[in-house]
Protein backbone atom coordinates (compact mmCIF):
# COMPACT_ATOMS: atom_id res chain seq x y z
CA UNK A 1 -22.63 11.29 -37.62
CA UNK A 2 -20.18 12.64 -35.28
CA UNK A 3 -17.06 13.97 -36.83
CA UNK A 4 -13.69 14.41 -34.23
CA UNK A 5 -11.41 16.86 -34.67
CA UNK A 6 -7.59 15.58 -34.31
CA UNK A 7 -6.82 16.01 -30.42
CA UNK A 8 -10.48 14.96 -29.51
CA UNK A 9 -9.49 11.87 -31.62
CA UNK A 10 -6.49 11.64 -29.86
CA UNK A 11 -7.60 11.91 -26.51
CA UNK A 12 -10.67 9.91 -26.69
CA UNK A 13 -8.07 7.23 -28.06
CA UNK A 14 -5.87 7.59 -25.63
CA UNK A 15 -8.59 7.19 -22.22
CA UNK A 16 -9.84 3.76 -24.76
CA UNK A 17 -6.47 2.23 -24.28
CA UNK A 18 -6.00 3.27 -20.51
CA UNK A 19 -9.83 1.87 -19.94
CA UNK A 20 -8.58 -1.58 -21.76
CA UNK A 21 -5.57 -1.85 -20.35
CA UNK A 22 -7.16 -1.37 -16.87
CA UNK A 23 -5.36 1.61 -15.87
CA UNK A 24 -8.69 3.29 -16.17
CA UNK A 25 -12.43 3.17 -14.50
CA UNK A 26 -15.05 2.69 -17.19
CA UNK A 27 -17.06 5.09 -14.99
CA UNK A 28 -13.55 7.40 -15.74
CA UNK A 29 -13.46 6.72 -19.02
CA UNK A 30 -17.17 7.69 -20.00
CA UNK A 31 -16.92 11.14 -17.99
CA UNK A 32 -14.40 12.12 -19.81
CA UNK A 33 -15.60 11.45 -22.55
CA UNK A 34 -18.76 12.74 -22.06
CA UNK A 35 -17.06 16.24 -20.94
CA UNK A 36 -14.81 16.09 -24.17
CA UNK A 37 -17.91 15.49 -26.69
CA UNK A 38 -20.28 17.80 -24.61
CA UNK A 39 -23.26 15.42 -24.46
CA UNK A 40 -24.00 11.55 -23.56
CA UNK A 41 -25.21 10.99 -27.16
CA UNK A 42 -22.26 12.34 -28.67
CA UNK A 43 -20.15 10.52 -25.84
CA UNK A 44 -21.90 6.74 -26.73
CA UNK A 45 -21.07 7.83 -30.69
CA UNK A 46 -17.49 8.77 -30.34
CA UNK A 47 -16.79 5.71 -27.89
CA UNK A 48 -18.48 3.33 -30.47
CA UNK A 49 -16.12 4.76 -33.03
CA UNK A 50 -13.03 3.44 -31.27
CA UNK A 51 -14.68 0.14 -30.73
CA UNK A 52 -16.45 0.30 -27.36
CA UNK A 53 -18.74 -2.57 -27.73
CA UNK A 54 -23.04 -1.68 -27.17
CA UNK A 55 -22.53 -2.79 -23.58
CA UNK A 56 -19.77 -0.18 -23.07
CA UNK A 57 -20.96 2.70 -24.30
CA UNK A 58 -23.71 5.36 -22.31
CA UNK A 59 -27.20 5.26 -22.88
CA UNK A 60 -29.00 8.01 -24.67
CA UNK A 61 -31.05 8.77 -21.79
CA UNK A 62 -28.24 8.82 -19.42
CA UNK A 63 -27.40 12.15 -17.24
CA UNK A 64 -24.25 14.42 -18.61
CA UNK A 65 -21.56 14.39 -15.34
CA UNK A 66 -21.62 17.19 -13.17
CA UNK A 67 -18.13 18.94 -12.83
CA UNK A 68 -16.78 19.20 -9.42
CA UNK A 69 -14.17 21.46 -8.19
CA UNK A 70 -10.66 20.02 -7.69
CA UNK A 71 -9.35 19.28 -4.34
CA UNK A 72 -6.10 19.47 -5.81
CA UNK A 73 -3.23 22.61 -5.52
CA UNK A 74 -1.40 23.78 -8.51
CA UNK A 75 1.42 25.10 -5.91
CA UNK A 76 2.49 22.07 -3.63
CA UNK A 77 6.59 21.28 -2.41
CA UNK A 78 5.84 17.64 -3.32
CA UNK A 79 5.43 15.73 -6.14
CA UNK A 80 2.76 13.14 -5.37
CA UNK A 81 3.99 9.65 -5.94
CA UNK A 82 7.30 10.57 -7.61
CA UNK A 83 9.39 8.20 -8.79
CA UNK A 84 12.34 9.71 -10.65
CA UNK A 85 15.66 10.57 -9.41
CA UNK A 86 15.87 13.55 -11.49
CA UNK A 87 13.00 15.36 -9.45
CA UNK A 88 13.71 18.60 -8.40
CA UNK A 89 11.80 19.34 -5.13
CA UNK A 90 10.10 22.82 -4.48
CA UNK A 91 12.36 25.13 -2.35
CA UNK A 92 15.75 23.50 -3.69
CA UNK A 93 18.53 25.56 -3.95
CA UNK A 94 19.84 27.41 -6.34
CA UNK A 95 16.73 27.89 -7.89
CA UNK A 96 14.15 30.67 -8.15
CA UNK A 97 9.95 30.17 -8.68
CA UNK A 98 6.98 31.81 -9.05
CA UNK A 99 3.64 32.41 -10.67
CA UNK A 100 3.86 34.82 -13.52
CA UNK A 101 0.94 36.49 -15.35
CA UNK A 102 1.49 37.63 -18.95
CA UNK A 103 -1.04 38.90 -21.38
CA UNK A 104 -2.43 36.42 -24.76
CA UNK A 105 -5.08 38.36 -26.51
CA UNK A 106 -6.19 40.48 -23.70
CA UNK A 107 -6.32 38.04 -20.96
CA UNK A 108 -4.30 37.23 -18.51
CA UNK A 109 -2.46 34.01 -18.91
CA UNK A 110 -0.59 32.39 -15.76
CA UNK A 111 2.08 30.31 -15.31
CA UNK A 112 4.81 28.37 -13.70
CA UNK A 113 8.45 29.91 -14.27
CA UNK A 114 11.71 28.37 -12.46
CA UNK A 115 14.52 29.86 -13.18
CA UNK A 116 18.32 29.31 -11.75
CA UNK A 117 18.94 32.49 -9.36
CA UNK A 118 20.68 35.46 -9.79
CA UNK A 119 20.14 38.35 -12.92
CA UNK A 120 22.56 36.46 -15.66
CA UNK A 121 20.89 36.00 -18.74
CA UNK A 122 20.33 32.27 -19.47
CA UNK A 123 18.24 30.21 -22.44
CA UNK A 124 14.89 29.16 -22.27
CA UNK A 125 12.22 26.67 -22.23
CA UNK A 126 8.30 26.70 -22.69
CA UNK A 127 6.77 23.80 -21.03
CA UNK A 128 3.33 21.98 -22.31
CA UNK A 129 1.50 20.42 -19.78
CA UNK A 130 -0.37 16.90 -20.87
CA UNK A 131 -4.19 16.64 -20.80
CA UNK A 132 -4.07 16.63 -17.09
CA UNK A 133 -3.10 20.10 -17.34
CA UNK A 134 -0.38 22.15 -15.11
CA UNK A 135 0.00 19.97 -12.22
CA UNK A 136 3.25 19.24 -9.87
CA UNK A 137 4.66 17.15 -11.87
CA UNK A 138 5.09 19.23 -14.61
CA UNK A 139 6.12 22.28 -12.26
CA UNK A 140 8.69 19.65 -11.36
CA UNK A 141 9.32 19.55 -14.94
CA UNK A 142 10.37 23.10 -15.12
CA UNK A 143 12.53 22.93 -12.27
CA UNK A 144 14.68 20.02 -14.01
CA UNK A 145 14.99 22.57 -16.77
CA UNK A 146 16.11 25.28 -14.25
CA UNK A 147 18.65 23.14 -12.07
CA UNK A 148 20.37 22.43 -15.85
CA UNK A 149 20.33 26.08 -16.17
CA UNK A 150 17.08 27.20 -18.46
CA UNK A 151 14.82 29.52 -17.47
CA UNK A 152 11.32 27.07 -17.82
CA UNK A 153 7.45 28.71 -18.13
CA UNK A 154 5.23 26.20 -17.88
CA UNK A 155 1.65 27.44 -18.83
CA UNK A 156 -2.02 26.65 -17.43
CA UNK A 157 -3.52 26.94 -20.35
CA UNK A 158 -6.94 26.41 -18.67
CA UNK A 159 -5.96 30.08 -17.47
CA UNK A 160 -9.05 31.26 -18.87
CA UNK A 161 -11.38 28.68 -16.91
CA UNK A 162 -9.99 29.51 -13.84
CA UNK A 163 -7.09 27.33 -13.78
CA UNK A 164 -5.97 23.66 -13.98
CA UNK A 165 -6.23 23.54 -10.09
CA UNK A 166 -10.18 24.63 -9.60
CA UNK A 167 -11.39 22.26 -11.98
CA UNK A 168 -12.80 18.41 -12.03
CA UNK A 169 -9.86 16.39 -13.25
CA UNK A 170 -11.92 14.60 -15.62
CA UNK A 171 -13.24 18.02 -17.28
CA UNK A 172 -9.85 19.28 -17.67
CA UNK A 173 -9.52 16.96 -21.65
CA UNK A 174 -12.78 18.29 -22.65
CA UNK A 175 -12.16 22.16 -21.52
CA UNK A 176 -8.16 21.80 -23.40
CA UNK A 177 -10.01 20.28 -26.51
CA UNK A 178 -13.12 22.85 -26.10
CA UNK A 179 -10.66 25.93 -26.34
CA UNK A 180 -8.75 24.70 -29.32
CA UNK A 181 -5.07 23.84 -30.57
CA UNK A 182 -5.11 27.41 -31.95
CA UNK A 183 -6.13 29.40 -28.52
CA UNK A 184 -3.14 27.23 -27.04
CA UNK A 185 -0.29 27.99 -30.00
CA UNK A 186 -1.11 31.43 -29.29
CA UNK A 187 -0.64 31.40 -25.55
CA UNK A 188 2.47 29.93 -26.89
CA UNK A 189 3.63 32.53 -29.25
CA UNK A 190 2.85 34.66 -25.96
CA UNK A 191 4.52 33.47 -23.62
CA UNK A 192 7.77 32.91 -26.15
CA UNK A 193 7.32 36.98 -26.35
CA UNK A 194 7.16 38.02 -22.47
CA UNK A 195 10.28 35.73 -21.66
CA UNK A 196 11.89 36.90 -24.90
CA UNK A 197 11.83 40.64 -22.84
CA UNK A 198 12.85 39.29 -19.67
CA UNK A 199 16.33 40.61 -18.70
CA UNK A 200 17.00 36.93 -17.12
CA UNK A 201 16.63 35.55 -20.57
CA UNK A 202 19.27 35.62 -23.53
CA UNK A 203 17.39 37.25 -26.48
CA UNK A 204 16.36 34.72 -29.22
CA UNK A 205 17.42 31.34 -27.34
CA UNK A 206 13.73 29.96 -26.23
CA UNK A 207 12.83 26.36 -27.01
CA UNK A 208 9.69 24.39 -26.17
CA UNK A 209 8.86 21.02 -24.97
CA UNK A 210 5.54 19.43 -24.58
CA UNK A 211 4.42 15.82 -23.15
CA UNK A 212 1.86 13.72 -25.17
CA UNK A 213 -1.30 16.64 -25.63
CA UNK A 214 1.69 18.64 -25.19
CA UNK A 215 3.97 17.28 -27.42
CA UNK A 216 1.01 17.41 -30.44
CA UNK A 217 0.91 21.40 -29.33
CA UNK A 218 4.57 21.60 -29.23
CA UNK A 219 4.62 19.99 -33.21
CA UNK A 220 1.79 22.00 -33.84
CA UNK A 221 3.94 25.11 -32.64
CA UNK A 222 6.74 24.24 -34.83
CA UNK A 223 5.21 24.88 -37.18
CA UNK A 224 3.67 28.13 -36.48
CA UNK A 225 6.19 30.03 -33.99
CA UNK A 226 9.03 30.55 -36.21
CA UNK A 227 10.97 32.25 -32.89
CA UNK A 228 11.75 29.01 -31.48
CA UNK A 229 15.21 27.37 -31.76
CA UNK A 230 14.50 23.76 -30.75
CA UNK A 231 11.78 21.81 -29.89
CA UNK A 232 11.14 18.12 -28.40
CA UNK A 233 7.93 16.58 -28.40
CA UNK A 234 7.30 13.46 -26.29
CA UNK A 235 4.88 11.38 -27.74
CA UNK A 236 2.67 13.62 -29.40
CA UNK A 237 0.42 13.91 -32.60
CA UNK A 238 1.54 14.69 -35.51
CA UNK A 239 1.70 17.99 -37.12
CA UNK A 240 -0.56 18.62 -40.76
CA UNK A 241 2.19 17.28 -42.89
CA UNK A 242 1.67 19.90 -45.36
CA UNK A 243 2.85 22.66 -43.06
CA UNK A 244 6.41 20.43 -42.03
CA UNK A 245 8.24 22.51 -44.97
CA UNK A 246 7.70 25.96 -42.80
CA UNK A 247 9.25 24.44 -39.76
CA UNK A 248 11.86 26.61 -38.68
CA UNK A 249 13.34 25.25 -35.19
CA UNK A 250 15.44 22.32 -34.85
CA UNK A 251 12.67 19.46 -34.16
CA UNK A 252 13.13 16.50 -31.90
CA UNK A 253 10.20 13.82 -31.33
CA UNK A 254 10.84 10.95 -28.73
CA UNK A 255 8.58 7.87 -29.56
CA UNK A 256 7.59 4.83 -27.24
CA UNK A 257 7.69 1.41 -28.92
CA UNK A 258 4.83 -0.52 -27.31
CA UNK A 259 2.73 3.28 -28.15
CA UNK A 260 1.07 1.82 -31.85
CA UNK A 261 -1.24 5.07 -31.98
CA UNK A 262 1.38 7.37 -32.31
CA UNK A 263 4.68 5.48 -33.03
CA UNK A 264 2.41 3.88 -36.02
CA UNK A 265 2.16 7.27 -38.07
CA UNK A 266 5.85 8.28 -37.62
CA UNK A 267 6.71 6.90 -40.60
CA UNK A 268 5.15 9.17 -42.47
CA UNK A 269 6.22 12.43 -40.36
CA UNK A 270 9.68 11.12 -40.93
CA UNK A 271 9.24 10.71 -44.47
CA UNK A 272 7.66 14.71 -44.63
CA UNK A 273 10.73 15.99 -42.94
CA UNK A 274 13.91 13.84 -44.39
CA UNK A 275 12.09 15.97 -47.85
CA UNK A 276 12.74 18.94 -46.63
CA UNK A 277 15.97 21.42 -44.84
CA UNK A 278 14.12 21.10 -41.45
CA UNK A 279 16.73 19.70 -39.00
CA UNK A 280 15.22 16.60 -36.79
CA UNK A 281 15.62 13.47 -35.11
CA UNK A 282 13.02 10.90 -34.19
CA UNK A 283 14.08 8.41 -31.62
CA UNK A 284 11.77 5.22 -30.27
CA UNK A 285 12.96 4.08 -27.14
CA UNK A 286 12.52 0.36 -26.40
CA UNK A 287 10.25 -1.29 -24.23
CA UNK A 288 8.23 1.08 -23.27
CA UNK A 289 4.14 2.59 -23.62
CA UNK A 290 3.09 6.22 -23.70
CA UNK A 291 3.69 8.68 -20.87
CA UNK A 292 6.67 6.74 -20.00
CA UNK A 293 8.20 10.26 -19.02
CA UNK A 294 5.98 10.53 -16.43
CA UNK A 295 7.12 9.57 -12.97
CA UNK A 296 3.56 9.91 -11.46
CA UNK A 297 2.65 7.27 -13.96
CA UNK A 298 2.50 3.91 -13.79
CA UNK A 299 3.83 3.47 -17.38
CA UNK A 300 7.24 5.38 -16.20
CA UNK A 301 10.27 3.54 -16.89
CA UNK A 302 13.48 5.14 -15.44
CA UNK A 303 15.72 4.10 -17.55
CA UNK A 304 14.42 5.03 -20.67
CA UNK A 305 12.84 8.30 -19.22
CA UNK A 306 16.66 9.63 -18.06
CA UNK A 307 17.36 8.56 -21.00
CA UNK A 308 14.42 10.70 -23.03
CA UNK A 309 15.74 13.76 -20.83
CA UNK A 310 19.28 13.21 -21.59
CA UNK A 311 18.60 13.27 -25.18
CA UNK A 312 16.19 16.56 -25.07
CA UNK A 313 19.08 18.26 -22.99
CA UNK A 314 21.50 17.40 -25.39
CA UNK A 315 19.49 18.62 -28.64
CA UNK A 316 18.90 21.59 -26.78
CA UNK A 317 22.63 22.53 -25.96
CA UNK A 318 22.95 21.69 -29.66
CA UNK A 319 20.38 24.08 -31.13
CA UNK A 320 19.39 26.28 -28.66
């Protein structure tokens, strides 16, 4: 019987309600799939357990998808099909980027770091991409964080396959959910140490912020990078529950109220941290699905997205 671990769960969930909802191909969905589970009859099993009907799912028999590189660029000036007015274009000024290299475990890790200009010391932000992995929007991501004054790393953590921008979109869940929550935490906990010895950084003041994958590695780094001052996870799994007790930065989650898979188990997070000294806040905004952050998206919602970012800005003047 095939057992899935927590973000393959997740994910596989996740493509199930963009394939219902039409947002999503069924040819789409299956690949995807099928890259996250590593084999058609694993693919057919895992899309049975989240209620893909016998005329949905693959046959046994059925070839595995052949990844294809990706036409895409992780460095472009333009956000394709942005939407929000809070997007920070490449080149604006003010503002300083670059790709930075910085070593997790004896391999080089890259990523995305804007920054305002000049040498003065300033806080910090870590930036988790969403199963997409590092693309422009989340580059613009990081620049929002710089124009407010943050120095923002946003990491490929598909560093060691190359890189987000090489790779077959529809590979990228399966390769974030092959190397494991743990391999990205500690990319984390790396990159929270080279910007923690940057000069441009003020010593000690780093948060992190992750969108949906993201925001279940950014609860899952609560708990495990006790460095971290603040942290604000849109729409993102659930930590174990059992470890909530050791989180030591101030903890933010921002919740969509049409999103049942992960709105529905908030309860219970809330209930594991109003027991303990762990300062948080859990907010569902109205109206709205998952990825509603995301201006590339079709789910975004501008209002309650500014809204999200407002919030996340304010927690981290707060606690940062």
């Amino acid at each position: 019987m095939v057992q899935l671990e927590k973000f393959e769960k997740y994910l596989i969930e996740e493509f199930y309600d963009d394939y219902r909802s039409g947002d999503m191909s069924h040819g789409t969905f299956t690949r995807r799939v099928a890259f996250i589970m590593g084999s058609m009859t694993a693919a057919a099993a895992a899309m049975t357990l989240v209620g893909c009907t016998p005329d949905e799912v693959p046959k046994t028999g059925d070839p595995m998808p052949t990844a294809t590189a990706s036409a895409s660029s992780g460095n472009t000036t333009a956000v394709p099909n942005a939407k929000s007015p809070l997007t920070v274009p490449e080149g604006a000024g003010g503002l300083q980027t670059e790709t930075v290299k910085f070593d997790s475990g004896g391999t080089d890790i890259s990523g995305y770091l804007a920054r305002p200009e000049g040498s003065k010391p300033a806080p910090a932000v870590l930036v988790c991409h969403e199963n997409r992995g590092l693309t422009p929007h989340i580059q613009d991501v990081a620049r929002r964080f710089a124009k407010e004054g943050y120095a923002a790393l946003a990491l490929d953590l598909l560093s060691r396959e190359g890189g987000t921008a090489s790779m077959d979109p529809d590979a990228v869940p399966g390769a974030l959910t092959k190397a494991g929550a743990q391999r990205h935490v500690g990319d984390f906990q790396a990159a929270f140490e080279y910007l923690n010895g940057q000069d441009f950084v003020e010593k000690g003041r780093v948060a992190m912020v992750g969108f949906c994958f993201g925001g279940g590695i950014t609860w899952q780094a609560a708990t495990e990078i006790p460095g971290l001052k603040a942290t604000s996870a849109f729409y993102g799994p659930a930590p174990d529950l059992a470890k909530v007790p050791i989180i030591k930065p101030a903890v933010f989650g921002v919740y969509a109220e049409k999103d049942a898979r992960i709105t529905g188990s908030m309860p219970q997070l809330k209930a594991a941290l109003d027991a303990t000294q762990v300062k948080h806040q859990l907010k569902v905004y109205p109206g709205v699905d998952h990825a509603f952050h995301n201006d590339t998206s079709d789910r975004y919602n501008e209002a309650q997205a500014t809204a999200a970012w407002n919030d996340t800005l304010a927690w981290f003047r707060e606690n940062v």
